[in-house]
Structures are given as C-alpha cells and as structure tokens.
N, C-alpha and C. Protein backbone atom coordinates (compact mmCIF):
# COMPACT_ATOMS: atom_id res chain seq x y z
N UNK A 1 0.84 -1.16 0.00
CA UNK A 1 0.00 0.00 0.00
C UNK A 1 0.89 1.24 0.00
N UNK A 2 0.62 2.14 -0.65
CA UNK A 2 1.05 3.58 -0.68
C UNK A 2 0.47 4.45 -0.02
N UNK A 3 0.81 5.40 0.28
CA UNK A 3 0.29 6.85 0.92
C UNK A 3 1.24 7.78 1.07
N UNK A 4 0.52 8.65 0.93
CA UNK A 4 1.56 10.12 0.90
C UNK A 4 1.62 11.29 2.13
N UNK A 5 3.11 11.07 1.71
CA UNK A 5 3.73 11.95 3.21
C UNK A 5 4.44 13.05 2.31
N UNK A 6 3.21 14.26 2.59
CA UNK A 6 3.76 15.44 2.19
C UNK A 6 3.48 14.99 0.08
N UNK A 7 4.66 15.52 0.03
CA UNK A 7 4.41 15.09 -2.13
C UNK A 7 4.99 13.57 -2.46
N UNK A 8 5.22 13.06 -1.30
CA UNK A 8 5.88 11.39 -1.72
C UNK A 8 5.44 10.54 -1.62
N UNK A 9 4.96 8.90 -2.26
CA UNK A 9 3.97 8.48 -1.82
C UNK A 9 5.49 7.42 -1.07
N UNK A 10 5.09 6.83 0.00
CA UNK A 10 5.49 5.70 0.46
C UNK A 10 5.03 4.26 0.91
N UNK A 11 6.02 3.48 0.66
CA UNK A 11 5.17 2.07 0.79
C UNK A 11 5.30 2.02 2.30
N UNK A 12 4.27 1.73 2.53
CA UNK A 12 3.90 1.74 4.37
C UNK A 12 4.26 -0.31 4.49
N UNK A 13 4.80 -1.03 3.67
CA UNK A 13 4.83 -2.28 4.37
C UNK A 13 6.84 -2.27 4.18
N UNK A 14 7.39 -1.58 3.11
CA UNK A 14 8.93 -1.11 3.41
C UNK A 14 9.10 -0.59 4.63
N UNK A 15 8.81 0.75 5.02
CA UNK A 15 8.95 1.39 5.90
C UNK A 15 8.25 0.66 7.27
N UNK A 16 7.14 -0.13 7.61
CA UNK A 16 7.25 -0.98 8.64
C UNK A 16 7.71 -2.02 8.65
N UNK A 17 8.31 -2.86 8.02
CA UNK A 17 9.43 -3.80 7.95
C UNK A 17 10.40 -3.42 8.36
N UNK A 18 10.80 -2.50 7.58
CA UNK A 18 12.67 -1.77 8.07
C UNK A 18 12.38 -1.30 9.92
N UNK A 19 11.25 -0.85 9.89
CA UNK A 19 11.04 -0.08 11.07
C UNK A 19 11.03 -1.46 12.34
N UNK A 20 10.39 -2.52 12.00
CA UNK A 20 10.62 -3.56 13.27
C UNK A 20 11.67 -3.80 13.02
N UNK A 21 12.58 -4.57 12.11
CA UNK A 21 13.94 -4.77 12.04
C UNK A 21 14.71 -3.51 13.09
N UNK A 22 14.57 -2.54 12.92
CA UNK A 22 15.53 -1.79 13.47
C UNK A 22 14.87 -1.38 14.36
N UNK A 23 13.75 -1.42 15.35
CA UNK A 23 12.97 -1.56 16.58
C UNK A 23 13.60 -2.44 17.53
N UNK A 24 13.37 -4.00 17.05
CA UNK A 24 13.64 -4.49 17.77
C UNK A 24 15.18 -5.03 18.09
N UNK A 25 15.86 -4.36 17.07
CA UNK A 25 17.55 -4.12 17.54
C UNK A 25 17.84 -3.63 18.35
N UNK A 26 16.97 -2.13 18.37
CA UNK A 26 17.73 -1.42 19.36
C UNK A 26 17.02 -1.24 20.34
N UNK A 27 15.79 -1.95 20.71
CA UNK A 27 14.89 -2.69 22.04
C UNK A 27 16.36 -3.70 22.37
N UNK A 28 16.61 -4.57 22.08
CA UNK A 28 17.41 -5.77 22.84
C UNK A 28 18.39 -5.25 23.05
N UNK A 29 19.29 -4.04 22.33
CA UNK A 29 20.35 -3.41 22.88
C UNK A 29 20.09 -2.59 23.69
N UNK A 30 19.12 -2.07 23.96
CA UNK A 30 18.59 -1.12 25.05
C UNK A 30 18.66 0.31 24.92
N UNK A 31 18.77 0.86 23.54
CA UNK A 31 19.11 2.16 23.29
C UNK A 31 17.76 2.55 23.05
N UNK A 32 16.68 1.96 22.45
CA UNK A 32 15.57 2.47 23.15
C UNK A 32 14.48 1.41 24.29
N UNK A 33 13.09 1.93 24.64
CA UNK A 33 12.45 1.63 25.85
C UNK A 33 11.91 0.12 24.74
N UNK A 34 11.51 -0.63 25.75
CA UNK A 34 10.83 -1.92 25.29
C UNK A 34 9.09 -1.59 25.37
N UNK A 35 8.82 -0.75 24.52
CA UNK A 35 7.10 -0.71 24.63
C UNK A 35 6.65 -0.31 23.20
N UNK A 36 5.49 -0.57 23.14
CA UNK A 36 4.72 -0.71 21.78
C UNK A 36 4.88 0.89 20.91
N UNK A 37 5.12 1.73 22.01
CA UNK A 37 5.20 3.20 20.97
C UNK A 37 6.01 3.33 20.15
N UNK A 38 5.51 4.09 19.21
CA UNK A 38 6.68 4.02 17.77
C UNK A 38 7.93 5.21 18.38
N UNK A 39 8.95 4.96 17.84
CA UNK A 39 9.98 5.54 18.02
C UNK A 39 10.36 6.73 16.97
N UNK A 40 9.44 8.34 17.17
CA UNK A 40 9.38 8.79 16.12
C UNK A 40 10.65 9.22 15.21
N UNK A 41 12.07 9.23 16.25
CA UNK A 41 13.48 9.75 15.89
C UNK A 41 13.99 8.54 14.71
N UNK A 42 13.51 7.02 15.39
CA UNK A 42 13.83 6.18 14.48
C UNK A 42 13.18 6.03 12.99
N UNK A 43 11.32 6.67 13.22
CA UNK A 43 11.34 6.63 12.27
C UNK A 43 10.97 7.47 10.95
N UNK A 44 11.48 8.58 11.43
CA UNK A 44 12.47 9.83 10.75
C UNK A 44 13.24 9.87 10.17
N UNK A 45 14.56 9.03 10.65
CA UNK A 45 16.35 8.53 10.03
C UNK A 45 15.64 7.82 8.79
N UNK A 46 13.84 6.70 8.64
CA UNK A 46 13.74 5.72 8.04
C UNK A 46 13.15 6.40 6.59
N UNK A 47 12.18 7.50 7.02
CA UNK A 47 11.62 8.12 5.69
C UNK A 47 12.99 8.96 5.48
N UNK A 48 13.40 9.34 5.78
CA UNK A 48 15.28 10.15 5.47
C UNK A 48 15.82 9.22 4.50
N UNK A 49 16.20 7.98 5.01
CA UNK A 49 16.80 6.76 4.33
C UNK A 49 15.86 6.61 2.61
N UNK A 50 14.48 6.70 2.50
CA UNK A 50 14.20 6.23 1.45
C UNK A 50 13.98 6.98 0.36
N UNK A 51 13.86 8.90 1.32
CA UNK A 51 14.04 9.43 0.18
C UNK A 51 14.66 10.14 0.14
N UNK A 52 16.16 9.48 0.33
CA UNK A 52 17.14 9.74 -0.69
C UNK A 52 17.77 7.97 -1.38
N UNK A 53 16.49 7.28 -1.58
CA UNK A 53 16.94 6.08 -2.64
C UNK A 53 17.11 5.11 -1.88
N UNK A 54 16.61 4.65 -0.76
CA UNK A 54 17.28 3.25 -0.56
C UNK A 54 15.75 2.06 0.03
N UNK A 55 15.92 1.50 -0.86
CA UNK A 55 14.34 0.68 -0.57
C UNK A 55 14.54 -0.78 0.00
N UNK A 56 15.80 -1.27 -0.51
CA UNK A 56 15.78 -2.39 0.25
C UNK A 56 15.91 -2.78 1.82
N UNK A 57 14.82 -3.50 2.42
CA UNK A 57 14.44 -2.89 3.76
C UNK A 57 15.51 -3.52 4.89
N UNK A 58 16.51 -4.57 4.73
CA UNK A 58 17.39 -5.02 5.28
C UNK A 58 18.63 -4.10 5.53
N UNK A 59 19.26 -2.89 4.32
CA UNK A 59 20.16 -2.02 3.91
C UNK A 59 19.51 -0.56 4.94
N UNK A 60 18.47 -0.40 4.87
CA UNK A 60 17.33 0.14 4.98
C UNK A 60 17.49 0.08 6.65
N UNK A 61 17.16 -0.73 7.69
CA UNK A 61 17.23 -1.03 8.98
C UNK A 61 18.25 -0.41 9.52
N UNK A 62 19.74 -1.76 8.57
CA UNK A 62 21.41 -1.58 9.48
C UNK A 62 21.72 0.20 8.96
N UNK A 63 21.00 0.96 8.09
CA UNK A 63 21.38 2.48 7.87
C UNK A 63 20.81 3.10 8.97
N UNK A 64 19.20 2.54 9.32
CA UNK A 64 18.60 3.26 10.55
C UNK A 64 19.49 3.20 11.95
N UNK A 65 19.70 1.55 11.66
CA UNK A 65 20.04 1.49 13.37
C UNK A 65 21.42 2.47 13.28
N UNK A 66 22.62 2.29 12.10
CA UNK A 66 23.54 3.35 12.35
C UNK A 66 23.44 4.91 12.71
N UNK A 67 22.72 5.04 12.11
CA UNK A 67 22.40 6.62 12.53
C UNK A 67 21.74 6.82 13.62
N UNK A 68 20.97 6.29 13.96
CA UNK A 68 20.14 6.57 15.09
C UNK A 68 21.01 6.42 16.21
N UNK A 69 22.03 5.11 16.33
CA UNK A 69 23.33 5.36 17.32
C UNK A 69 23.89 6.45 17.05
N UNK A 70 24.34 6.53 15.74
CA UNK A 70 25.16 7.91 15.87
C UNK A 70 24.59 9.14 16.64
N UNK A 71 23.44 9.24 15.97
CA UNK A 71 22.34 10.62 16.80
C UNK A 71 23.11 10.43 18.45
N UNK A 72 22.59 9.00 18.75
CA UNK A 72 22.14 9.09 20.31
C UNK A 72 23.93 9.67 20.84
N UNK A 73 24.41 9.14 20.41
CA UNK A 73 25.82 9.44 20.88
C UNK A 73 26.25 11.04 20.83
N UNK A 74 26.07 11.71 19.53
CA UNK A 74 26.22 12.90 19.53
C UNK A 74 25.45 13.67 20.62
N UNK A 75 24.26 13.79 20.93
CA UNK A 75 23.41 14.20 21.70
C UNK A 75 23.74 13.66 22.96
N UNK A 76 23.83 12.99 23.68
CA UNK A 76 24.76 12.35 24.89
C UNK A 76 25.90 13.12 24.91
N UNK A 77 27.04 13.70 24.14
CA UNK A 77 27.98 14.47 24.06
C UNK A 77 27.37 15.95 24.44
N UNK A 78 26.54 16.13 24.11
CA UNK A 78 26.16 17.97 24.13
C UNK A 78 25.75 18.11 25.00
C-alpha cells in the first residue's frame, strides 16, 4: 500500500518492515524503551533513508540502526 507523506507516496509495508527490524535491535540493545510506541526519531532517520533512494528494507534497517546510534551518541555528548 502507498500513501503520501507530504508530495511522496510511500510504501507503508517497506517502511514498517525496516522499522521492526531496526525496533527491535535497538529494544534488545537497550538504546531504546521496550514498549509498543513508535519511536518517532527512528522513524524519521527511516523516511530520510528512502528518500534519498534506498528501498531495500534489510540495507534500509542496518542504515537506521547506524544513525540513530550515531544521533544518540552525539546528543549524549552535548
């Protein structure tokens, strides 16, 4: 299914795929809380990730979970 965010349409079963993949990574690593709310920072980095080109949702995840560490780390610094 498609729908549009803003002028883009996105596939809402990419973007929640990539989005549990990289949920429940960083649930078991503990960088975020273990509860059903969506993680809106994570999935921000994820519509970021696709539009600028990257759809495959496995490439897609390990880019989220990188950045989103990176974020947390920078911000922990400041």
């Amino acid at each position: 299914m498609l729908i549009e965010r803003g002028l883009q349409a996105m596939n809402v079963e990419l973007v929640s795929e990539a989005y549990a993949i990289a949920a429940n990574y960083l649930r078991r690593s503990g960088a975020i809380p273990d509860t059903l709310v969506t993680n809106e920072r994570l999935l921000e980095v994820i519509i970021k990730l696709i539009q600028h080109g990257e759809f495959n949702k496995i490439r897609l995840a390990n880019k989220a979970i990188s950045r989103f560490q990176a974020e947390s780390e920078v911000r922990a610094v400041a």
